[in-house]
Protein backbone atom coordinates (compact mmCIF):
# COMPACT_ATOMS: atom_id res chain seq x y z
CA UNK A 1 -15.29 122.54 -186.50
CA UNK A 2 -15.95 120.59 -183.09
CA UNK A 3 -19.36 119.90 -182.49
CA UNK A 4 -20.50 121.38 -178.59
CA UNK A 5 -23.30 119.18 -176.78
CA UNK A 6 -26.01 121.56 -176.13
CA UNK A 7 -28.86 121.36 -173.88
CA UNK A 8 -32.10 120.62 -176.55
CA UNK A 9 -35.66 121.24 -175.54
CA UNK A 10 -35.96 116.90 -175.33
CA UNK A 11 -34.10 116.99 -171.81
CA UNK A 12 -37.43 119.25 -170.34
CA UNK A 13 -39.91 117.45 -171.86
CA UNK A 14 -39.84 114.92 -168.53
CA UNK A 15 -39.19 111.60 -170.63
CA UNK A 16 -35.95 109.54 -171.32
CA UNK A 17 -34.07 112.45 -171.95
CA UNK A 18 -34.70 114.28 -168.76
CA UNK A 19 -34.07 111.49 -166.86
CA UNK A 20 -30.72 110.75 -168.64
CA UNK A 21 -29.59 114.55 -168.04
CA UNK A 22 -30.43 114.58 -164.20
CA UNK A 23 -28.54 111.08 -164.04
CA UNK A 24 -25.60 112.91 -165.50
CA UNK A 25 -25.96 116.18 -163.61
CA UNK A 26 -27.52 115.36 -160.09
CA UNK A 27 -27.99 111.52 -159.07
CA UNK A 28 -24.10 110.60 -160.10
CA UNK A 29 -22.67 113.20 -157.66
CA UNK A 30 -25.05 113.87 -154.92
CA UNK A 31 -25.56 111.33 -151.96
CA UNK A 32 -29.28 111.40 -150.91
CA UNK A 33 -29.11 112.09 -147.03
CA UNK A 34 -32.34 111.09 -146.58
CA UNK A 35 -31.07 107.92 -146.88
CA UNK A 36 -30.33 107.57 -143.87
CA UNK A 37 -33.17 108.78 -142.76
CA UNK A 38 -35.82 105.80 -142.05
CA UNK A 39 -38.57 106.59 -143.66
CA UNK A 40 -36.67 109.60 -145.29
CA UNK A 41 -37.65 109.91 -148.93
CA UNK A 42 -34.93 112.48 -151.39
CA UNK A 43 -33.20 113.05 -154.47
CA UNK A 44 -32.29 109.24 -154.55
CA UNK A 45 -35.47 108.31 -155.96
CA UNK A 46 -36.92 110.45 -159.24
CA UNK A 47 -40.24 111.43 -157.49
CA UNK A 48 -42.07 114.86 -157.87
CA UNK A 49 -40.97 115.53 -153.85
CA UNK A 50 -39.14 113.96 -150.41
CA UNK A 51 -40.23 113.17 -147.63
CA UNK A 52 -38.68 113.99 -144.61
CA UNK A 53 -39.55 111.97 -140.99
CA UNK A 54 -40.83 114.28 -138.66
CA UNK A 55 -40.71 113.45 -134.75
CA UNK A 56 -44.17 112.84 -133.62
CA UNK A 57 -43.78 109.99 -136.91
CA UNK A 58 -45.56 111.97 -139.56
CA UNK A 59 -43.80 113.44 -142.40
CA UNK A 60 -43.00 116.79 -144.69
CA UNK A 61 -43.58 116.41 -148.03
CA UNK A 62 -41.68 118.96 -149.67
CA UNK A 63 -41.93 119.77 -153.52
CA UNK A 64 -41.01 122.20 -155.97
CA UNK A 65 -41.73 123.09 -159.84
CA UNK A 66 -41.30 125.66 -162.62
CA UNK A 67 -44.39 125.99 -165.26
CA UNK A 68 -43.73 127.44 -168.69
CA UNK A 69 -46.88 126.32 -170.30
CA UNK A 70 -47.46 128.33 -173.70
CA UNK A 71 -49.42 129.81 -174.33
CA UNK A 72 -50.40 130.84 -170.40
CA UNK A 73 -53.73 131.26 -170.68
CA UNK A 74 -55.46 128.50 -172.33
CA UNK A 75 -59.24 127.05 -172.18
CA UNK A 76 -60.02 126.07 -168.58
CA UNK A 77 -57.19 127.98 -166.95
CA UNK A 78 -53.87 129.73 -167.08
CA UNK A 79 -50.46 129.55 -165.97
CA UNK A 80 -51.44 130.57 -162.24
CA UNK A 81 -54.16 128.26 -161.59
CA UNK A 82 -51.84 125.23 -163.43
CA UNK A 83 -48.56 126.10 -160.92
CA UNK A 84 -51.13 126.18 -158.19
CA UNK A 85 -52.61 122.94 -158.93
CA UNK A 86 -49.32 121.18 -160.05
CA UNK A 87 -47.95 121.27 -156.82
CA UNK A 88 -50.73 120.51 -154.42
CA UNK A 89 -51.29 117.43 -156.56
CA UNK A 90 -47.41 116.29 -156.89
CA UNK A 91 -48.17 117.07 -152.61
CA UNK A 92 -51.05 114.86 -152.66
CA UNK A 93 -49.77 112.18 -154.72
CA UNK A 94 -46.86 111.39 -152.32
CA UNK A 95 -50.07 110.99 -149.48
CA UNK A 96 -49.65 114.30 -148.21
CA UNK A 97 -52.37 117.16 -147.31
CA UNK A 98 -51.12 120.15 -148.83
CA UNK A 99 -50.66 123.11 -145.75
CA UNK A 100 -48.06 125.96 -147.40
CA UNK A 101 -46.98 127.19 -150.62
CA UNK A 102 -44.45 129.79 -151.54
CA UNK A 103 -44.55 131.25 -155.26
CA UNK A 104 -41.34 132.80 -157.47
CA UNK A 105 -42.68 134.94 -160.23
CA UNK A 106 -40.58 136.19 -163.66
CA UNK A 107 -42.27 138.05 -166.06
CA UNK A 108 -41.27 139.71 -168.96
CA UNK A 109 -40.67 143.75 -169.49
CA UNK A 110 -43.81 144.73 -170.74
CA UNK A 111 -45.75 141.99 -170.04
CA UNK A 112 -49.54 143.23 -169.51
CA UNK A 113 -50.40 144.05 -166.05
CA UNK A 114 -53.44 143.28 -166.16
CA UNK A 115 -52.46 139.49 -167.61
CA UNK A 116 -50.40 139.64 -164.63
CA UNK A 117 -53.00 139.78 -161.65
CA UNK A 118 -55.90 137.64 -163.76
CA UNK A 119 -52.55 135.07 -163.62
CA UNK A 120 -51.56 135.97 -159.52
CA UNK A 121 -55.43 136.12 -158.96
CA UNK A 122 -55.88 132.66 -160.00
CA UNK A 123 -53.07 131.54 -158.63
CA UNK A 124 -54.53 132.88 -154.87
CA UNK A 125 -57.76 131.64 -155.55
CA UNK A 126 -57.13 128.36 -155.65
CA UNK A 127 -54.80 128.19 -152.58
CA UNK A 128 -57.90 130.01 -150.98
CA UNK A 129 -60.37 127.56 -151.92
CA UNK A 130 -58.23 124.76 -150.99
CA UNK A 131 -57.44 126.50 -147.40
CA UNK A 132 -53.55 126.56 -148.37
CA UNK A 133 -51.22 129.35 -146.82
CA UNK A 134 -48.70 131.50 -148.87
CA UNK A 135 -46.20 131.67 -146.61
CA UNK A 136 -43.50 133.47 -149.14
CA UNK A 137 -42.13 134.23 -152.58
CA UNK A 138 -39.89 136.29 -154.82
CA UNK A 139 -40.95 138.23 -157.97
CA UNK A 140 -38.55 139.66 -160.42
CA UNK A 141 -38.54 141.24 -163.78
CA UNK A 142 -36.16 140.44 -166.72
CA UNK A 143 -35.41 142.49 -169.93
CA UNK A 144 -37.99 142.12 -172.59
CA UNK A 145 -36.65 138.92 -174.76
CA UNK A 146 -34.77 137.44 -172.25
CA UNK A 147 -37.76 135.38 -171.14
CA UNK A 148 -41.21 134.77 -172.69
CA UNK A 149 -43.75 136.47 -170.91
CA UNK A 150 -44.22 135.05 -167.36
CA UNK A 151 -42.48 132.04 -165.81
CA UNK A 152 -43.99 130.72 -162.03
CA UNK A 153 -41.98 128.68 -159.54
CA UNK A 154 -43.94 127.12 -156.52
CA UNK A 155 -42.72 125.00 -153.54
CA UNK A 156 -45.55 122.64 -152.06
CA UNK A 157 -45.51 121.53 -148.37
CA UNK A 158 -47.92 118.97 -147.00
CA UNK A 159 -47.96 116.88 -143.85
CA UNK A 160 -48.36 112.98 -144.63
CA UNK A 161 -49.85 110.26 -142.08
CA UNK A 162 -49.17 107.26 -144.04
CA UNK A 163 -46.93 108.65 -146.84
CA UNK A 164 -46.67 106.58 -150.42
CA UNK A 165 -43.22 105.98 -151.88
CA UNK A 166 -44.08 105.04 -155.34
CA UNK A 167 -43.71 100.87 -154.87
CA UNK A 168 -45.41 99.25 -157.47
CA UNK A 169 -45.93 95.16 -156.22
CA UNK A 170 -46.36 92.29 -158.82
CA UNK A 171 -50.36 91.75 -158.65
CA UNK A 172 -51.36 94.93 -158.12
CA UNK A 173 -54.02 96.59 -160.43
CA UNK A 174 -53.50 99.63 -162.36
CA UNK A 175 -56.34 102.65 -161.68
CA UNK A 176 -56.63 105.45 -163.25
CA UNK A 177 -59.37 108.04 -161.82
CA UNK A 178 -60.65 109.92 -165.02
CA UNK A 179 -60.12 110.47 -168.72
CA UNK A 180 -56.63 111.10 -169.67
CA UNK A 181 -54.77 113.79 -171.87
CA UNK A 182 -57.05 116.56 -171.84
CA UNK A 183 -54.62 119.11 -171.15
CA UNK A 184 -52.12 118.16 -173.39
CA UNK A 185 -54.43 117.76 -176.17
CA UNK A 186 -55.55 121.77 -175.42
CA UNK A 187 -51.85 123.03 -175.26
CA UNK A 188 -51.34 121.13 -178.16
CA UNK A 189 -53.64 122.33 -180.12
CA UNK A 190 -53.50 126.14 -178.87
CA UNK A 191 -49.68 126.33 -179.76
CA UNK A 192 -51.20 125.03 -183.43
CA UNK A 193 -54.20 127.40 -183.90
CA UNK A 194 -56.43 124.43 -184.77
CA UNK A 195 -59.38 123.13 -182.45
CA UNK A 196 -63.11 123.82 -183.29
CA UNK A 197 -64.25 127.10 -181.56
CA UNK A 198 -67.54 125.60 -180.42
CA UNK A 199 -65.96 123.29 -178.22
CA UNK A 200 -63.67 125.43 -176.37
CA UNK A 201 -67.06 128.19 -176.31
CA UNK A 202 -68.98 125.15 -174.88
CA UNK A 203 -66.20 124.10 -172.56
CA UNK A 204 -65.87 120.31 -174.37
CA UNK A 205 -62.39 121.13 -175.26
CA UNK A 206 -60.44 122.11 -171.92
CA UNK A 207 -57.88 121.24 -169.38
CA UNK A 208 -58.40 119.37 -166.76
CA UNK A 209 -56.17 121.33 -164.09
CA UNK A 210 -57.33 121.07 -160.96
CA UNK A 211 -56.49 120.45 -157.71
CA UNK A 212 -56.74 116.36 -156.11
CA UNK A 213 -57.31 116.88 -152.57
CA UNK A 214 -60.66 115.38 -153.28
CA UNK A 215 -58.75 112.00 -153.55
CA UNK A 216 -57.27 112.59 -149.94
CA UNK A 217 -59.77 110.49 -148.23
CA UNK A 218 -59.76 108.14 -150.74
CA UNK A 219 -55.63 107.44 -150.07
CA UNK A 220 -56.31 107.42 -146.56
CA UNK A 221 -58.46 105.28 -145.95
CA UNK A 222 -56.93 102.65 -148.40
CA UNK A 223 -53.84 103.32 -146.74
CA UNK A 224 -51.11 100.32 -147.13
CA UNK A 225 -53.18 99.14 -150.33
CA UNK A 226 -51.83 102.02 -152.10
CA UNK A 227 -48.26 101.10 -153.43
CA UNK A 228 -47.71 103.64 -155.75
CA UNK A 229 -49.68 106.95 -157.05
CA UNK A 230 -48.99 109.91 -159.84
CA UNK A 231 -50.02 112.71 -161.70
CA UNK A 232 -49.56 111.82 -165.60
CA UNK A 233 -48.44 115.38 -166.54
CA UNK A 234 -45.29 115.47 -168.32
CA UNK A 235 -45.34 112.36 -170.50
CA UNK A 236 -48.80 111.69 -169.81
CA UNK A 237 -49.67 107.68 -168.78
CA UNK A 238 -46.62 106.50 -170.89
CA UNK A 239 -44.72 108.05 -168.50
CA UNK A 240 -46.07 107.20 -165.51
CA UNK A 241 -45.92 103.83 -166.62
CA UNK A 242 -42.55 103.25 -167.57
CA UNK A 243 -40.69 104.73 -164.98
CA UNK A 244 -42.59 102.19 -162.71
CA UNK A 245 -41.44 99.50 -164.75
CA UNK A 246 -37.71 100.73 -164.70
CA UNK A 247 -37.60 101.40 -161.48
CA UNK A 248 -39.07 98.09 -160.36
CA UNK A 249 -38.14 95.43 -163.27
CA UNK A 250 -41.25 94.46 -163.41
CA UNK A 251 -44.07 94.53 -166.54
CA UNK A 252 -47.07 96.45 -166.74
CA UNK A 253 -49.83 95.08 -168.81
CA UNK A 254 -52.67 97.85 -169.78
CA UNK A 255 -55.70 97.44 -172.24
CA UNK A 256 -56.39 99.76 -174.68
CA UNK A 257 -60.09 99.32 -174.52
CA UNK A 258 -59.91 100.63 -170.51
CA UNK A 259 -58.01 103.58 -171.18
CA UNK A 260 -60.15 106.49 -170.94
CA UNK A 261 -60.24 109.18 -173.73
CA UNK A 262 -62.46 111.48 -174.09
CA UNK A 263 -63.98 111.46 -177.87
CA UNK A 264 -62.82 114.65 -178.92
CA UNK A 265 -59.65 114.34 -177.56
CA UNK A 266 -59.42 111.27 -179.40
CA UNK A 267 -60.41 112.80 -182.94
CA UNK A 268 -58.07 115.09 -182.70
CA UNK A 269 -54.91 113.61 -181.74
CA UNK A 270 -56.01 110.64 -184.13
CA UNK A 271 -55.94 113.57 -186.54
CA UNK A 272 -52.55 114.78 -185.75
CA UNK A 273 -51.03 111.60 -185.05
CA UNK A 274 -50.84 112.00 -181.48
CA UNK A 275 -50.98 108.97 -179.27
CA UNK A 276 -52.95 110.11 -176.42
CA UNK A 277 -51.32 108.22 -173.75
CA UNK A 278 -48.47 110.86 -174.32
CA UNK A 279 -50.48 113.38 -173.61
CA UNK A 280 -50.66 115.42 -170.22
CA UNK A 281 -53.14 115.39 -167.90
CA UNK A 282 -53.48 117.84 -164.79
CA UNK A 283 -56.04 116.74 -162.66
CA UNK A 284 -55.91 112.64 -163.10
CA UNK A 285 -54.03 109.84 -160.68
CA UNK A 286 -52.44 106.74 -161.99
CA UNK A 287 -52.92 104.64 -158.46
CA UNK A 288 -50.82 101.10 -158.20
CA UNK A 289 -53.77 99.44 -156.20
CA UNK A 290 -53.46 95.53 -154.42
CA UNK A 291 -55.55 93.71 -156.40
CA UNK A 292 -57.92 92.56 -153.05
CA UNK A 293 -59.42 96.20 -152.87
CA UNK A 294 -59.20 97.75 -156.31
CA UNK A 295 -62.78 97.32 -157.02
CA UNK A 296 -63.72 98.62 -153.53
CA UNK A 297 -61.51 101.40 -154.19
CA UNK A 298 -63.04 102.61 -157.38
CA UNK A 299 -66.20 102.07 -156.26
CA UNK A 300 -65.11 105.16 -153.79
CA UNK A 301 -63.74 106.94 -156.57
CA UNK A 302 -66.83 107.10 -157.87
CA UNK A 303 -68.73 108.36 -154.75
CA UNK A 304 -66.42 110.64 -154.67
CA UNK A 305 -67.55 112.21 -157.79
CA UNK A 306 -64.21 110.84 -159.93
CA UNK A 307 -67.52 108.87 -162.16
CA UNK A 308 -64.53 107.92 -164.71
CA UNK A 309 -62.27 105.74 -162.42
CA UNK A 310 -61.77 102.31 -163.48
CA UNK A 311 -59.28 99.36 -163.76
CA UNK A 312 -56.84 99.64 -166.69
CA UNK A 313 -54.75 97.07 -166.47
CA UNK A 314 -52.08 94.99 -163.65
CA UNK A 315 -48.96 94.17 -162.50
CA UNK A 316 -46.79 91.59 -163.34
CA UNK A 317 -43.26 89.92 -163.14
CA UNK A 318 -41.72 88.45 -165.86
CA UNK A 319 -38.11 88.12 -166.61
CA UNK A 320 -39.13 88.06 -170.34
CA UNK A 321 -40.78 91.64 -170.47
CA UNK A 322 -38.81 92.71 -167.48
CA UNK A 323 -39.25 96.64 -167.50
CA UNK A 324 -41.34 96.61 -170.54
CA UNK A 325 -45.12 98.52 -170.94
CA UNK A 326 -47.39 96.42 -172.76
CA UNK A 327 -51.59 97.17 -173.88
CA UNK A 328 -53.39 94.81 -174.81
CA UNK A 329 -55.06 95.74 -178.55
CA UNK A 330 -58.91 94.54 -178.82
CA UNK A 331 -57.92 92.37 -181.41
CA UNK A 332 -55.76 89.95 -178.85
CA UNK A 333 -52.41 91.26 -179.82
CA UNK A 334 -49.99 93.42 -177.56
CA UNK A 335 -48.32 96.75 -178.33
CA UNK A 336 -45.06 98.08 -176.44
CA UNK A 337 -46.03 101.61 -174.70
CA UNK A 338 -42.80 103.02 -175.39
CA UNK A 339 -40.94 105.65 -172.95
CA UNK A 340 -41.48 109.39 -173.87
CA UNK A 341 -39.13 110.55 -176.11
CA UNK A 342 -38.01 113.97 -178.09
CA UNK A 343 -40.24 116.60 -178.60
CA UNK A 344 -44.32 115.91 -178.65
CA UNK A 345 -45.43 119.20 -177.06
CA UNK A 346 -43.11 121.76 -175.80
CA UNK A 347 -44.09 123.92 -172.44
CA UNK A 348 -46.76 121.57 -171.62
CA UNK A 349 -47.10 123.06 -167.87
């Protein structure tokens, strides 16, 4: 009996295997023409958007997504309020101010309809608050069991003065603006059934979607200092991390001490096994700082109100470790952050 390559649920999970399956399917047989394009920013480099050169020398950032998070509500949000913030954050991270959004809804025969408008009323609220226009959309229906419950597509445009194309430099320090894998430590643990019900009652145990426009100022006015910024969602830090240092060649050195994780989120994926630098966040930036105004710039941070910003490691080259992630263990010793691989926790966002 031949054996037929399928697609597995490894090449969504936005690691090694993703990036392997896009190689083979997209960046083999399509020439970027943003290319030539200067400035122009496309499919030739794996970012969450492009950006496209405008005439009066700003520039679109365009950006889409599809969120499948399971279970789609979960403790501090649901799948509306995630696809909202998703996008205006993979908007913001490229330096952009988010201005539109359209929105493609699939939900499932029978699907609640009351589920339905808590999930489209979040969803509006939060382009609301953020002063965000829906300019468009589709919605469609598909035969019960032909797709779980409710599936949301967005497309993100924001206008960028001084847009950032993801350039990590040797020297430059690592920030990270709050504590990391709180969502994927909730999904995680909803799609188990565990988790202590006082802390999700008390709010201790909850995502941390929300939207990063708060950082706009921030990227502005540290404009040109800024080399490379992103949202650790799929793959969580790890994977931020390592597709810097394959894209580049260069090493990134973190310490585990400076990685922030918050203590229950720690117990519990200590529990299960769970490294939490694996984990998703949804409202966190990994920043790629020059070293000459990192401290500045998390002193801002913190006026800002992100109180849990700090240095986490730098930027080096080194032909030996070229590519590699390395932390830094508090006894001396250094551990290899591997890429993301396989499986950890399916429908994340």
């Amino acid at each position: 009996m031949s054996h037929e390559e399928t697609v597995t649920l490894a090449h969504g999970q936005g690691g090694y295997e993703t990036l392997e399956l896009l190689k083979r399917l997209l960046f083999m047989k399509v020439e970027d023409p943003l290319k030539k394009v200067p400035g122009g920013l496309g499919i030739d480099k794996p970012d969450d958007g492009s950006l496209i050169p405008l005439p009066d020398g700003r520039y679109l950032v365009a950006t889409v997504d599809s969120y499948t998070v399971n279970p789609p509500f979960f403790p501090g949000g649901n799948i509306g309020s995630l696809a909202a913030h998703g996008s205006i954050n993979d908007v913001v991270m490229m330096g952009g101010r988010p201005v539109a959004m359209l929105d493609s809804i699939i939900a499932e025969e029978g699907f609640p309809m009351k589920s339905l408008e808590e999930i489209v009323n979040s969803f509006i609220s939060v382009l609301m608050s953020e002063g965000i226009a829906l300019i468009g959309g589709d919605f469609k229906v598909m035969p019960k069991g032909q797709v779980d419950r409710v599936v949301i597509t967005t497309v993100g445009l924001g206008i960028a003065e001084h847009p950032i194309v993801d350039e990590p430099k040797p020297g430059d320090k690592i920030v990270v603006t709050d504590f990391l894998g709180d969502h994927g430590t909730v999904i995680l643990m909803s799609q188990l059934g565990l988790g202590d019900v006082e802390e999700i009652a008390s709010g201790l145990l909850k995502s941390d979607s929300r939207p990063l426009t708060p950082l706009i100022p921030v990227l502005e006015k540290f404009h040109g200092f800024i080399h490379a910024a992103r949202d650790p969602t799929r793959g969580g830090l790890a994977g931020v991390l390592n597709e810097w240092a394959r894209e580049t060649g260069l090493v990134l050195v973190v310490e585990d001490a400076e990685i922030p994780v918050r203590e229950h989120v720690r117990r519990y994926t200590e529990m299960l096994g769970v490294d939490p630098v694996y984990l998703a966040s949804e409202g966190v930036a990994v920043l790629s700082v020059s070293p000459e105004v990192a401290e500045e710039l998390v002193r801002e941070l913190h006026a800002r109100g992100f109180v849990n910003a700090r240095v986490i490691g730098e930027v080096k080259s080194s032909e030996k470790y070229k590519g590699y992630v390395l932390s830094r263990t508090p006894v001396g010793g250094f551990r290899v952050i591997e890429p993301p691989r396989g499986v950890l926790v399916p429908r994340i966002c």
